[in-house]
N, C-alpha and C. Protein backbone atom coordinates (compact mmCIF):
# COMPACT_ATOMS: atom_id res chain seq x y z
N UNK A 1 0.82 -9.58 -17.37
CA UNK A 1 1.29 -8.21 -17.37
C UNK A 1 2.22 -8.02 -18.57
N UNK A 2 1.70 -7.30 -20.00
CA UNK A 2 2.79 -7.08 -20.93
C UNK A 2 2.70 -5.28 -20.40
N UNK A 3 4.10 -5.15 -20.38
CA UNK A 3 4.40 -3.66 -20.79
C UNK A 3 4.33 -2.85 -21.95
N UNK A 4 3.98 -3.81 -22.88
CA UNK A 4 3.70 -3.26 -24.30
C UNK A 4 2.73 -2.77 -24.60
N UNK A 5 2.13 -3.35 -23.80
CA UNK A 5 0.22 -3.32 -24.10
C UNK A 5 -0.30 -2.29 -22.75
N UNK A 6 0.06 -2.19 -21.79
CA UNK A 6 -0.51 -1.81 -20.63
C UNK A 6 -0.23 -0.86 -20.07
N UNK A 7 -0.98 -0.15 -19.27
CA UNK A 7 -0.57 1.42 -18.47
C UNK A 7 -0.65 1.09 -17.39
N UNK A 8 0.92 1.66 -16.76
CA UNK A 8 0.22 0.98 -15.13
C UNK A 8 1.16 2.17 -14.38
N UNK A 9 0.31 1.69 -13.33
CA UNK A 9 0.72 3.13 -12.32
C UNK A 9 1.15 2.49 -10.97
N UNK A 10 1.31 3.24 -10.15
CA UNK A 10 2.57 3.18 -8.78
C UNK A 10 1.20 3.54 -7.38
N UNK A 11 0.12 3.00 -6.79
CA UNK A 11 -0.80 3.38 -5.60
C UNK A 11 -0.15 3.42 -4.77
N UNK A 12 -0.50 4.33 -3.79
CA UNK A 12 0.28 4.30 -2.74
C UNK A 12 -0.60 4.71 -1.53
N UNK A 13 -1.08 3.74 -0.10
CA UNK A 13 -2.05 4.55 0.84
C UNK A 13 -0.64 4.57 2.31
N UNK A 14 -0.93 5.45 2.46
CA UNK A 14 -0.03 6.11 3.54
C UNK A 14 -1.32 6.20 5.33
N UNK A 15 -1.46 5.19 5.97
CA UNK A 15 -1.83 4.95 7.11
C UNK A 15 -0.65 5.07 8.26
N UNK A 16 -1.59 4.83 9.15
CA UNK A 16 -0.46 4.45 10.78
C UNK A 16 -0.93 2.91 11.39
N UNK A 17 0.20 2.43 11.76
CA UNK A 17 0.49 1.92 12.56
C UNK A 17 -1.34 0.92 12.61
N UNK A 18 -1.64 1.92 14.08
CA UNK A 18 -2.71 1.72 14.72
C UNK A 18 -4.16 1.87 13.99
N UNK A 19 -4.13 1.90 12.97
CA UNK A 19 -5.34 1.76 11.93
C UNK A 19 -5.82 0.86 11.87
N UNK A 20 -7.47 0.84 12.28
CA UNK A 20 -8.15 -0.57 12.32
C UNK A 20 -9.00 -0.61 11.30
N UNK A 21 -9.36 -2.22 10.63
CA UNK A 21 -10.46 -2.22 9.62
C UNK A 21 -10.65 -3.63 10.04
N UNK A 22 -12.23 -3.38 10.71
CA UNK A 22 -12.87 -4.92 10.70
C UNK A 22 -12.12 -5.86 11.99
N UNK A 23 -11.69 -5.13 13.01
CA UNK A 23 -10.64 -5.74 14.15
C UNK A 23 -9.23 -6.16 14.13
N UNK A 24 -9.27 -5.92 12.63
CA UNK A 24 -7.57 -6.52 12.50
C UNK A 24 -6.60 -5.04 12.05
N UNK A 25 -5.37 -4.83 12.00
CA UNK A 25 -4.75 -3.81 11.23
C UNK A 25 -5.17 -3.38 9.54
N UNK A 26 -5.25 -2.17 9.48
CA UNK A 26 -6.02 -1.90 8.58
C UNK A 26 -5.14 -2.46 7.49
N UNK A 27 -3.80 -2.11 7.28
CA UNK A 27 -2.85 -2.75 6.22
C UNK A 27 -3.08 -4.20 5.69
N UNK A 28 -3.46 -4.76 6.85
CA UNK A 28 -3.66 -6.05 6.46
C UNK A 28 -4.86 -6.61 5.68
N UNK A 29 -5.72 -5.93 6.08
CA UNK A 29 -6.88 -5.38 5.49
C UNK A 29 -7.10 -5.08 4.15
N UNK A 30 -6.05 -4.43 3.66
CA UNK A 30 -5.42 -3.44 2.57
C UNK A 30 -5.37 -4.66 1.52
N UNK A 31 -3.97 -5.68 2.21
CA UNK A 31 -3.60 -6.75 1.74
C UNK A 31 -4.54 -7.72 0.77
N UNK A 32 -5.55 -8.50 2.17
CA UNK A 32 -6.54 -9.21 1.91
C UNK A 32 -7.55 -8.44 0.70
N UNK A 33 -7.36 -7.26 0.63
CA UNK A 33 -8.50 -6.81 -0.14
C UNK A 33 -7.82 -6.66 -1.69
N UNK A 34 -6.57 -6.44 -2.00
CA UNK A 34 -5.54 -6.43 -2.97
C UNK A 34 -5.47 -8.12 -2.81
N UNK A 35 -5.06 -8.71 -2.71
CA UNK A 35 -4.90 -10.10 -3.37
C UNK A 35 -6.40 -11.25 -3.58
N UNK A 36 -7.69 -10.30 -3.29
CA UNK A 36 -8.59 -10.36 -3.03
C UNK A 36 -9.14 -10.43 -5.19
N UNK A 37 -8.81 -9.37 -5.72
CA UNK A 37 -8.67 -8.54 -6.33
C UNK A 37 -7.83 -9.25 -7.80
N UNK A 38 -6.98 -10.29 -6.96
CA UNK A 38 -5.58 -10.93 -8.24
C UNK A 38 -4.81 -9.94 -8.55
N UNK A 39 -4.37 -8.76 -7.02
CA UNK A 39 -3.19 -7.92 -8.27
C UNK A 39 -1.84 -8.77 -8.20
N UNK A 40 -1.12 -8.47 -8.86
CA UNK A 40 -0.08 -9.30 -8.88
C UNK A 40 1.13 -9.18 -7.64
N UNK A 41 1.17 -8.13 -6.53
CA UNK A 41 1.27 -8.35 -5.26
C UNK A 41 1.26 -6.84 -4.70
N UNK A 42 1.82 -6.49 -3.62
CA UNK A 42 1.94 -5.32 -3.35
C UNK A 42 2.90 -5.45 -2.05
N UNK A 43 2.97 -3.82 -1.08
CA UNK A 43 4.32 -4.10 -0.63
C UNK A 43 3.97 -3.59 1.17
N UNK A 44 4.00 -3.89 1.75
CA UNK A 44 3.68 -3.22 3.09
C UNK A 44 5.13 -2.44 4.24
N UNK A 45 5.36 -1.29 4.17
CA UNK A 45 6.47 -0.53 4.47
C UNK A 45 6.61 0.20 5.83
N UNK A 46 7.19 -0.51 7.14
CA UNK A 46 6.60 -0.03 8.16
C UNK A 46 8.26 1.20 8.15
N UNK A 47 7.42 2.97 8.36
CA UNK A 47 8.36 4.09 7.62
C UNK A 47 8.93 4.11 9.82
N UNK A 48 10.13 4.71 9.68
CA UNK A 48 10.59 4.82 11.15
C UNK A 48 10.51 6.22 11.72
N UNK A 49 9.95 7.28 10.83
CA UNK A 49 9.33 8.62 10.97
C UNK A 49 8.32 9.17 10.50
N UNK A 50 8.16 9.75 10.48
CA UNK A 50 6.58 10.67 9.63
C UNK A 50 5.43 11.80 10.23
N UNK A 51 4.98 12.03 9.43
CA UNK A 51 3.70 12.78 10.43
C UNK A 51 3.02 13.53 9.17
N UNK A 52 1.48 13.38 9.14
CA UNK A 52 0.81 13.55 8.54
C UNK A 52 -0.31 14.85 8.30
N UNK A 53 -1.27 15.07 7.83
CA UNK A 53 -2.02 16.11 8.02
C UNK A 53 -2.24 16.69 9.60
N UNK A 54 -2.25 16.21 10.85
CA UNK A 54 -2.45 16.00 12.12
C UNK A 54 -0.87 16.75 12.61
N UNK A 55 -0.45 16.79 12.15
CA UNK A 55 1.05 17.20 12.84
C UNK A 55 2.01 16.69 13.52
N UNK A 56 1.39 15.02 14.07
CA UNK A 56 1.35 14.39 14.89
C UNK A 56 3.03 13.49 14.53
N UNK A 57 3.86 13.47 15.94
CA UNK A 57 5.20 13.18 14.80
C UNK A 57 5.08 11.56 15.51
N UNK A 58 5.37 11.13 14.56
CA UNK A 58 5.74 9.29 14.20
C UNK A 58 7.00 9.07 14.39
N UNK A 59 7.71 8.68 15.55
CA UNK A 59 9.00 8.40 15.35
C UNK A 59 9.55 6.84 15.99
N UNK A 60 10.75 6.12 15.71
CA UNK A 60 11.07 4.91 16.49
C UNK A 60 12.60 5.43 16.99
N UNK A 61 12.57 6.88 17.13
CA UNK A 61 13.89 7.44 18.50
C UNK A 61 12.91 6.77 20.36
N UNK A 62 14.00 6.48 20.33
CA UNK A 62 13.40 5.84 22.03
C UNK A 62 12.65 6.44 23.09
N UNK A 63 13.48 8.06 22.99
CA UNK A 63 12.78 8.99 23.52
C UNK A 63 11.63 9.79 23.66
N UNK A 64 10.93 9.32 22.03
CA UNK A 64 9.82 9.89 21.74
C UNK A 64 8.87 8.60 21.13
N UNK A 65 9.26 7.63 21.82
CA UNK A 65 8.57 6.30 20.86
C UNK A 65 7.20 6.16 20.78
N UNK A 66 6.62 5.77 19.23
CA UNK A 66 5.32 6.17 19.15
C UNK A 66 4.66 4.76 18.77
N UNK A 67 3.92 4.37 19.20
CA UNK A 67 3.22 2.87 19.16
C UNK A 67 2.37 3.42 17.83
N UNK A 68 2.43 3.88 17.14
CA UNK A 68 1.45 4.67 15.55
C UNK A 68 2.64 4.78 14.69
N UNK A 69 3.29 4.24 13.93
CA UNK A 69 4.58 4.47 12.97
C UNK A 69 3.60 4.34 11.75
N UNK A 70 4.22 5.53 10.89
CA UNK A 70 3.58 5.36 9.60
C UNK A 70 3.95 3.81 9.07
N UNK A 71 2.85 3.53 8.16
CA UNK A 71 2.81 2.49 7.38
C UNK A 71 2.89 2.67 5.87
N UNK A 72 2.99 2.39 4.97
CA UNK A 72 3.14 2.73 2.94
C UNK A 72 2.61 1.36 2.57
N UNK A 73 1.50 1.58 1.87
CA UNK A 73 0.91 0.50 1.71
C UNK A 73 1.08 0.36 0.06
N UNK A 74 1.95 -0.68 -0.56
CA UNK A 74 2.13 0.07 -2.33
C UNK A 74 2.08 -1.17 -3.33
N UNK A 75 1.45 -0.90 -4.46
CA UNK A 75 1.62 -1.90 -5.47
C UNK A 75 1.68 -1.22 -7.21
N UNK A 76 2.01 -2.23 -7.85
CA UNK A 76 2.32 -1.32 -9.24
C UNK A 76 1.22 -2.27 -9.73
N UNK A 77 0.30 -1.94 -10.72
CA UNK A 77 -0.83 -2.53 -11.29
C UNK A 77 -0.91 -2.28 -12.56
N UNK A 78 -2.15 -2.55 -13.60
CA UNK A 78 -2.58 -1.87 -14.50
C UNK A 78 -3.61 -0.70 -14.29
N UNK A 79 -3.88 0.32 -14.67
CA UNK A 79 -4.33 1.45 -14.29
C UNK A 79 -6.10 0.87 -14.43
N UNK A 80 -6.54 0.30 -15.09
CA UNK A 80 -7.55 -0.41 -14.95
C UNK A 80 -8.27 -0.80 -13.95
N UNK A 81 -7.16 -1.93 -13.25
CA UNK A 81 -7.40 -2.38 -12.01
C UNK A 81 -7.43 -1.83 -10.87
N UNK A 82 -6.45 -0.43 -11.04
CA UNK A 82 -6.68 0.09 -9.74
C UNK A 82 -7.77 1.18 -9.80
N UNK A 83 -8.23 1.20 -10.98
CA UNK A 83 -9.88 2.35 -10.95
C UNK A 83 -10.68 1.51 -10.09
N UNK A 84 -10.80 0.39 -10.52
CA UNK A 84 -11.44 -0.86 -9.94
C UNK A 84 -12.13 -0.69 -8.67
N UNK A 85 -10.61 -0.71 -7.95
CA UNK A 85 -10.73 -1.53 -6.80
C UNK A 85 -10.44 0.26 -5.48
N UNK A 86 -10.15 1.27 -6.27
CA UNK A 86 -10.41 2.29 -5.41
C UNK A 86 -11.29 2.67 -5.32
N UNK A 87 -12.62 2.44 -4.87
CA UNK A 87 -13.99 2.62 -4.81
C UNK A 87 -13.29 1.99 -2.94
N UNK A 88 -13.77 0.87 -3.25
CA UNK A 88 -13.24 -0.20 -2.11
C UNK A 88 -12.70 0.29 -1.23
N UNK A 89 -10.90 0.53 -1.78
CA UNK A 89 -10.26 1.52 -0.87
C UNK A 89 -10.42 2.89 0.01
N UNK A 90 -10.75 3.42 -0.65
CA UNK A 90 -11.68 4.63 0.09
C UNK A 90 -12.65 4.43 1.12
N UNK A 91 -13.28 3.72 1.12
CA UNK A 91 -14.16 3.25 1.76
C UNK A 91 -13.80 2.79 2.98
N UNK A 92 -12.68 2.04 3.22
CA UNK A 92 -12.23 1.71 4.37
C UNK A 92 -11.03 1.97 4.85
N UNK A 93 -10.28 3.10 4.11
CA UNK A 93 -8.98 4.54 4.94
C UNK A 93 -9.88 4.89 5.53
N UNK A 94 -10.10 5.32 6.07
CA UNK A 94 -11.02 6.64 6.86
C UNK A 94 -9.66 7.91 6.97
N UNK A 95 -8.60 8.02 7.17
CA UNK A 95 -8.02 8.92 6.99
C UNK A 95 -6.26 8.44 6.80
N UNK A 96 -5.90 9.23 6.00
CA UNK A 96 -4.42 8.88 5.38
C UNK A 96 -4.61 9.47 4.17
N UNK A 97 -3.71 9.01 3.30
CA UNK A 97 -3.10 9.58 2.03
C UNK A 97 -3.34 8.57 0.98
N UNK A 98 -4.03 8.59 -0.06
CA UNK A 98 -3.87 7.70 -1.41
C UNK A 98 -2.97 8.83 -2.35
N UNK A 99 -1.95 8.03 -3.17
CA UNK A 99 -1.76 8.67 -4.05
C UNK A 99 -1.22 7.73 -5.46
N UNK A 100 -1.64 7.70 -6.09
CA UNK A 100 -0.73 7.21 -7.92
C UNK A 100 -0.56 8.09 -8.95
N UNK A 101 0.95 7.26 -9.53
CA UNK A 101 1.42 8.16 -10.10
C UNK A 101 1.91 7.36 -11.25
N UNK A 102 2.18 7.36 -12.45
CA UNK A 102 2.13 6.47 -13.73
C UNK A 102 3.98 6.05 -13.45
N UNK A 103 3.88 4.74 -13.92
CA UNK A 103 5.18 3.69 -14.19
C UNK A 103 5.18 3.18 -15.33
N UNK A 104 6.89 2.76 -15.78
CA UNK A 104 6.89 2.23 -16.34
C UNK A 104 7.65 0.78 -15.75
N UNK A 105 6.74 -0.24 -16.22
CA UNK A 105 7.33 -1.39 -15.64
C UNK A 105 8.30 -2.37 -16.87
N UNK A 106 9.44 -1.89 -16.25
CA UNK A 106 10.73 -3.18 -16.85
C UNK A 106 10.74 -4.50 -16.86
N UNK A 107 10.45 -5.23 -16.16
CA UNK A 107 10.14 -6.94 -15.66
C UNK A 107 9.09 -7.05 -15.28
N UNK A 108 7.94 -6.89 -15.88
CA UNK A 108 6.93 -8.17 -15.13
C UNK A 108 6.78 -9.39 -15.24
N UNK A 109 7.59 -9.97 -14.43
CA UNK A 109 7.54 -11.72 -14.44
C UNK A 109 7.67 -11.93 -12.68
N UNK A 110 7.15 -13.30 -12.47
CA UNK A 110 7.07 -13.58 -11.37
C UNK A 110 8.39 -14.14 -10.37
N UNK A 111 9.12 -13.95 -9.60
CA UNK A 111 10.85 -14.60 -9.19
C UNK A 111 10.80 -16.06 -9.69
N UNK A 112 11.76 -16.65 -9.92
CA UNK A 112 11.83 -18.09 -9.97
C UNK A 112 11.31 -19.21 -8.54
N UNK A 113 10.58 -20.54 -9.00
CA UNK A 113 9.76 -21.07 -7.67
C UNK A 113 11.83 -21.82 -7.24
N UNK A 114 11.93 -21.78 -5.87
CA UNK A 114 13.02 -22.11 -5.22
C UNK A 114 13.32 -23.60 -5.72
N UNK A 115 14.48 -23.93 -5.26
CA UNK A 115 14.50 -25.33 -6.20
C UNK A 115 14.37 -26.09 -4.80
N UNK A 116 13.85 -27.83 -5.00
CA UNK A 116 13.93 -28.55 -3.91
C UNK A 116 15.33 -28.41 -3.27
């Protein structure tokens, strides 16, 4: 990843909770199919409110507790890669939100490996 050289943008799929792909959670799904791919990682965001085209409210107040909490499914890429691999994606949201939006990335390097 040089920033000198590269355009990269910010994806973002906005699911719930209870989203299935293939028997498992769809996010995870998401995951396997992004590191599937070699992006260099991405981020899985379980949100504690929300509500989407449906109206439907997402909350973790006790009183209204919803076993469906939005999820933010996000990674920063090269814009390349994510033409790529949104064919894919689409294909298995069946409903939620994609959205990207252009970045500029400051550090791309990987954290340091922990010491023994």
């Amino acid at each position: 990843m040089d920033p000198a050289s590269d355009a990269y943008e910010l994806l973002r799929i906005f699911i719930g909770e209870r989203d299935n792909f293939e028997g498992k959670p769809l996010y995870q799904g998401l995951v396997e199919l992004l590191r599937s791919k070699h992006f260099a990682g991405e981020t899985v965001l379980r949100g504690i409110s929300g509500f989407g085209a449906s109206s439907k409210l997402h909350t973790d107040r006790f009183d209204m507790l919803s076993l469906d909490m939005p999820i933010v499914v996000e990674c920063v890429e090269i814009v390349e890669n994510i033409e790529a691999v949104l064919p894919e994606i689409e294909q298995i949201v069946g409903g939620g939100l994609i959205t990207r939006e252009n970045v500029r990335v400051l550090l791309p390097r990987p954290a340091a490996p922990p010491e023994p």
